[in-house]
N, C-alpha and C. Protein backbone atom coordinates (compact mmCIF):
# COMPACT_ATOMS: atom_id res chain seq x y z
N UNK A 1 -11.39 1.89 13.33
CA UNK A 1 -10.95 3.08 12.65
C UNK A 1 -9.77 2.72 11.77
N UNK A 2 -10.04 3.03 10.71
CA UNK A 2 -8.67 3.15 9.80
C UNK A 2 -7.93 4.20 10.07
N UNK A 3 -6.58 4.11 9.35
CA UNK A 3 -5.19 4.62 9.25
C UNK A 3 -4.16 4.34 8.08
N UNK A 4 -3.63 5.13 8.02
CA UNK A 4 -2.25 5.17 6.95
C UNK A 4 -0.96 4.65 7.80
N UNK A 5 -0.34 3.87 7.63
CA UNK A 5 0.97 4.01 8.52
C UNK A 5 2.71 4.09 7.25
N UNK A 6 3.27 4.44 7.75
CA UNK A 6 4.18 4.63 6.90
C UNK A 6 5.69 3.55 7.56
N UNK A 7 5.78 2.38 6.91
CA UNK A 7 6.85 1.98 7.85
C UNK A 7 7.60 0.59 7.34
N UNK A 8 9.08 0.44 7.60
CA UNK A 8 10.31 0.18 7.16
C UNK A 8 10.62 -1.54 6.41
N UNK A 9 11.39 -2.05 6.08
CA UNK A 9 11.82 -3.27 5.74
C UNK A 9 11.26 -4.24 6.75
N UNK A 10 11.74 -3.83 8.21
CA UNK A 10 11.41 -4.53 9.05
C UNK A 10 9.72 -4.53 9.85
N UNK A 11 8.82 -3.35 9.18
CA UNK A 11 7.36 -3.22 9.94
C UNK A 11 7.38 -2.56 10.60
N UNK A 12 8.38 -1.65 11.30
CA UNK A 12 8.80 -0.39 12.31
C UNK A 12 8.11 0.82 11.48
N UNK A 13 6.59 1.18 12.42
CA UNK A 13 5.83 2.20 12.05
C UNK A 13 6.93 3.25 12.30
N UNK A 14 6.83 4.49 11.62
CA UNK A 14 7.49 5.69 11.65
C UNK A 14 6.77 6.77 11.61
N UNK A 15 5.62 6.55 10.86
CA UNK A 15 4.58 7.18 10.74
C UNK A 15 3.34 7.00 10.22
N UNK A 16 2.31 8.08 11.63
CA UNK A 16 0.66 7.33 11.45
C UNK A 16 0.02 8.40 11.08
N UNK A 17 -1.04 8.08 10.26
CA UNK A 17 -2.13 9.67 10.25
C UNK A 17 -3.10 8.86 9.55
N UNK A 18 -4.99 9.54 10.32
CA UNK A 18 -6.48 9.13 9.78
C UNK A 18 -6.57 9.92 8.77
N UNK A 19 -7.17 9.78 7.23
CA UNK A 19 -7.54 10.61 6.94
C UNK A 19 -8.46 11.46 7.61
N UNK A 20 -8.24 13.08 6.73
CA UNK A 20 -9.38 13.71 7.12
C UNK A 20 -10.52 13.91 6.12
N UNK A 21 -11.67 14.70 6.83
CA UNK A 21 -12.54 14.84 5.62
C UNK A 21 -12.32 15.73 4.67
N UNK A 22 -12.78 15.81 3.57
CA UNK A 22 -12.48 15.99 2.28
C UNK A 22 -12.38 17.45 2.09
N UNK A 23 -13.14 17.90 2.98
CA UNK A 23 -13.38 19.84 3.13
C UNK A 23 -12.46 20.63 3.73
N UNK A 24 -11.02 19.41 4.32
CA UNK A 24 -10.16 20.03 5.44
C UNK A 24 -8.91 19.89 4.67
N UNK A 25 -8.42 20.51 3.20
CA UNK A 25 -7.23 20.28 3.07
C UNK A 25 -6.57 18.83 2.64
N UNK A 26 -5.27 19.24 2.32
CA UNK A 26 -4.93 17.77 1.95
C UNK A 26 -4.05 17.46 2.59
N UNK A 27 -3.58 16.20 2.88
CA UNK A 27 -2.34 15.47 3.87
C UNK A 27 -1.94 14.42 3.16
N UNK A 28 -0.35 14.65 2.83
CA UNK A 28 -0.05 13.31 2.50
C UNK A 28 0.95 12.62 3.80
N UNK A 29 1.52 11.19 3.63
CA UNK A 29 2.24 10.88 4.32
C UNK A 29 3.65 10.03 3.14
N UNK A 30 4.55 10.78 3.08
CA UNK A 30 5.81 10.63 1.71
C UNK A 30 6.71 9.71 2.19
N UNK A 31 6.72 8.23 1.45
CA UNK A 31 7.54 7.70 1.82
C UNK A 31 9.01 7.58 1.24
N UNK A 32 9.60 7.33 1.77
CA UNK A 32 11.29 7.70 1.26
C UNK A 32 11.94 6.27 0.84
N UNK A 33 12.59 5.92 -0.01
CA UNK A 33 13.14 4.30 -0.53
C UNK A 33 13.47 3.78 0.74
N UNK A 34 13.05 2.36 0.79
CA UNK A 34 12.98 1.46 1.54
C UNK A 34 11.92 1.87 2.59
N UNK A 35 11.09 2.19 2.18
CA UNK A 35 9.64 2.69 3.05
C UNK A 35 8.23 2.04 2.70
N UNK A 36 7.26 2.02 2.63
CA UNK A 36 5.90 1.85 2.35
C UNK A 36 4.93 2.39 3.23
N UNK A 37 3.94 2.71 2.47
CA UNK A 37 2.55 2.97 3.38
C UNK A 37 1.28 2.10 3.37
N UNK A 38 0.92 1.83 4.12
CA UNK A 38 0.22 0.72 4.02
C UNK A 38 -1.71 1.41 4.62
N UNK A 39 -2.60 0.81 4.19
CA UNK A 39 -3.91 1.43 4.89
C UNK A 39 -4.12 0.37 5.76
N UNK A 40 -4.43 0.42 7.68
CA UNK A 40 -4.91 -0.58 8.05
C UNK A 40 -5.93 -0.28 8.93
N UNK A 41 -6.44 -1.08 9.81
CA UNK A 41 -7.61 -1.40 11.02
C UNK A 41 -6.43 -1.16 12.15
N UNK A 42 -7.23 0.29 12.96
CA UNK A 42 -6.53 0.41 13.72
C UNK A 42 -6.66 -0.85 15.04
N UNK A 43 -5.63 -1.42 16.12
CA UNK A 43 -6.82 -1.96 17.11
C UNK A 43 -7.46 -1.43 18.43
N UNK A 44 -8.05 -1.68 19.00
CA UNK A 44 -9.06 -1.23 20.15
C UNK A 44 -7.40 -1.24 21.25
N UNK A 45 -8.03 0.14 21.10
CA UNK A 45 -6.97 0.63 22.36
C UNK A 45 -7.60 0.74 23.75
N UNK A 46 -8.82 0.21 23.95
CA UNK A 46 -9.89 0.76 24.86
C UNK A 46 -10.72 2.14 24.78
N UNK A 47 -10.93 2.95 25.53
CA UNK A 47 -11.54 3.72 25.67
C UNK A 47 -11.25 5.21 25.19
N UNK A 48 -12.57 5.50 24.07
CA UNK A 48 -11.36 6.55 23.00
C UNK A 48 -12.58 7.25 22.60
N UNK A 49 -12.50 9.17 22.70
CA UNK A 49 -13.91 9.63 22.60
C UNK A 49 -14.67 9.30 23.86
N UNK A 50 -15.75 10.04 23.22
CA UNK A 50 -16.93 10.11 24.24
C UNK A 50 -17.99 9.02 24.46
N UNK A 51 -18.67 8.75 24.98
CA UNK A 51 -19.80 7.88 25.49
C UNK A 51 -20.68 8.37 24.34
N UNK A 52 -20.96 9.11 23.75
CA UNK A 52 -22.28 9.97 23.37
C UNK A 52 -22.26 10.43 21.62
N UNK A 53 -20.53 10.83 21.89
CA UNK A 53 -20.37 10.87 20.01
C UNK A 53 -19.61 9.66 19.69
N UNK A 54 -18.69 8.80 20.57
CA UNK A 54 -17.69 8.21 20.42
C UNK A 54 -16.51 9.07 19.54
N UNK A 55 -16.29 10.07 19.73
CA UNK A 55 -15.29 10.73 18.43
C UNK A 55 -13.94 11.50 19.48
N UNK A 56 -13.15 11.44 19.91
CA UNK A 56 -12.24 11.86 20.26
C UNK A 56 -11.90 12.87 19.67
N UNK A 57 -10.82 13.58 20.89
CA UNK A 57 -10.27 15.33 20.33
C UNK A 57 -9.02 14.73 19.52
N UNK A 58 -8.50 15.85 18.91
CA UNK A 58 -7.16 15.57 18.04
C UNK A 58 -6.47 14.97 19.50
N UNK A 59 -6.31 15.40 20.18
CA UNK A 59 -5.03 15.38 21.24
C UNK A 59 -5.07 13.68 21.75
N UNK A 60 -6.74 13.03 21.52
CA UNK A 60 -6.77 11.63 22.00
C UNK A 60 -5.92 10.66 20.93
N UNK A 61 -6.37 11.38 19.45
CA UNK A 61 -6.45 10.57 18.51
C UNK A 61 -4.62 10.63 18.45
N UNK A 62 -3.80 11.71 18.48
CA UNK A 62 -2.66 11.83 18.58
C UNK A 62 -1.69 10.59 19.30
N UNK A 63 -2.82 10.66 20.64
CA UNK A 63 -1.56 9.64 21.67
C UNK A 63 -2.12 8.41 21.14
N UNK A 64 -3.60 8.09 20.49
CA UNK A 64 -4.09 6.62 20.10
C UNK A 64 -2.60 6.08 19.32
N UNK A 65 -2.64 6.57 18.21
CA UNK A 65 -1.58 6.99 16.79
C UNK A 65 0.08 6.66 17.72
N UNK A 66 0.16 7.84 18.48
CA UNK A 66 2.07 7.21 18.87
C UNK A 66 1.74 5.76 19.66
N UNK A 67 0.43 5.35 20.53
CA UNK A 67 0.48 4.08 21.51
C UNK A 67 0.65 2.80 20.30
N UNK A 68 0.09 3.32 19.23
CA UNK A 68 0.00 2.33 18.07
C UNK A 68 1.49 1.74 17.53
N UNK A 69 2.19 3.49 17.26
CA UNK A 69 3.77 3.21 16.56
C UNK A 69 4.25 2.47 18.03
N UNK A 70 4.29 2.48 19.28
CA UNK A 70 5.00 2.37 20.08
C UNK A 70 4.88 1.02 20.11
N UNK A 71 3.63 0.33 20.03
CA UNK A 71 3.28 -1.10 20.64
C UNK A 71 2.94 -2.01 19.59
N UNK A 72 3.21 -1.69 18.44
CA UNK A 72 2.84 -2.57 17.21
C UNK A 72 3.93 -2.77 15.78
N UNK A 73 3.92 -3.27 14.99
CA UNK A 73 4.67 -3.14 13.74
C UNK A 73 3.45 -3.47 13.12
N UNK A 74 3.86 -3.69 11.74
CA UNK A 74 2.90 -3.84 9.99
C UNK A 74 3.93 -5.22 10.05
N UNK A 75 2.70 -6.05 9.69
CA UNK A 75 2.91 -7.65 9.34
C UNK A 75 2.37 -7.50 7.35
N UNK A 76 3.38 -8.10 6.82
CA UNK A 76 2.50 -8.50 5.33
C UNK A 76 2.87 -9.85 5.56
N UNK A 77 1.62 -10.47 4.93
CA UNK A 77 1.11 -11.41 4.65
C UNK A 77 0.40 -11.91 3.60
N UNK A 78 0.22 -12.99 3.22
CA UNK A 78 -0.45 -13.51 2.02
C UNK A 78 -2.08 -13.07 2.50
N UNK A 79 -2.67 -12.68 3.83
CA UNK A 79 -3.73 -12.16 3.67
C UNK A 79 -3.85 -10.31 3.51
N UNK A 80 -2.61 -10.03 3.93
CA UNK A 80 -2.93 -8.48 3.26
C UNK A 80 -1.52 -8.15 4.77
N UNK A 81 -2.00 -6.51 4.60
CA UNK A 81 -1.20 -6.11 5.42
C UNK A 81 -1.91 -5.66 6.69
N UNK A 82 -1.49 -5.71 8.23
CA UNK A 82 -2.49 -5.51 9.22
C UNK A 82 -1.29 -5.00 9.86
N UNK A 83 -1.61 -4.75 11.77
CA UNK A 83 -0.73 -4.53 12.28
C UNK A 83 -0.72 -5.95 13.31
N UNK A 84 0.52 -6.34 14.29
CA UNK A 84 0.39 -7.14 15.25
C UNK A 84 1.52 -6.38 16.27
N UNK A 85 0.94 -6.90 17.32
CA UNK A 85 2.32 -6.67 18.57
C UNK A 85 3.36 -6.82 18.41
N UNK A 86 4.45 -6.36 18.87
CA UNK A 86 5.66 -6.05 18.69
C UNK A 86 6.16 -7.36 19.79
């Protein structure tokens, strides 16, 4: 699953959000000087959604999103930008 993350000099996510679909409004995520947003691959957090749709409620996708800011930073690199462990 992709993501937007919004985050600092040092790779300290501050802020995460999936897009939504196109029929639901618009969302941005505004970054402020010395900020960036970057689009990445979220990683496998394990078990997320259902067996049947695989699609999680907002409330899963919410804690996926803070376990992400909590346990990861944004690496750039000469291959692009991703996330890695903190």
């Amino acid at each position: 699953m992709r993501a937007f993350v919004l985050y600092d000099k040092d790779g300290t996510i501050t802020s995460a959000g999936v897009p939504t679909a196109t029929d639901t409004g618009r969302q941005a995520l505004l970054n402020q000087p010395g900020t960036a947003v970057a689009e990445v691959e979220l990683p496998d957090l394990g078990a997320y959604g259902t067996a049947t749709t695989g699609q999680g409620t907002g409330e899963d996708l919410t804690e996926r999103l803070v376990q992400v800011m909590a346990e990861y930073r944004v690496d750039i690199s000469s291959h692009g930008t991703s996330l890695v462990r903190k």
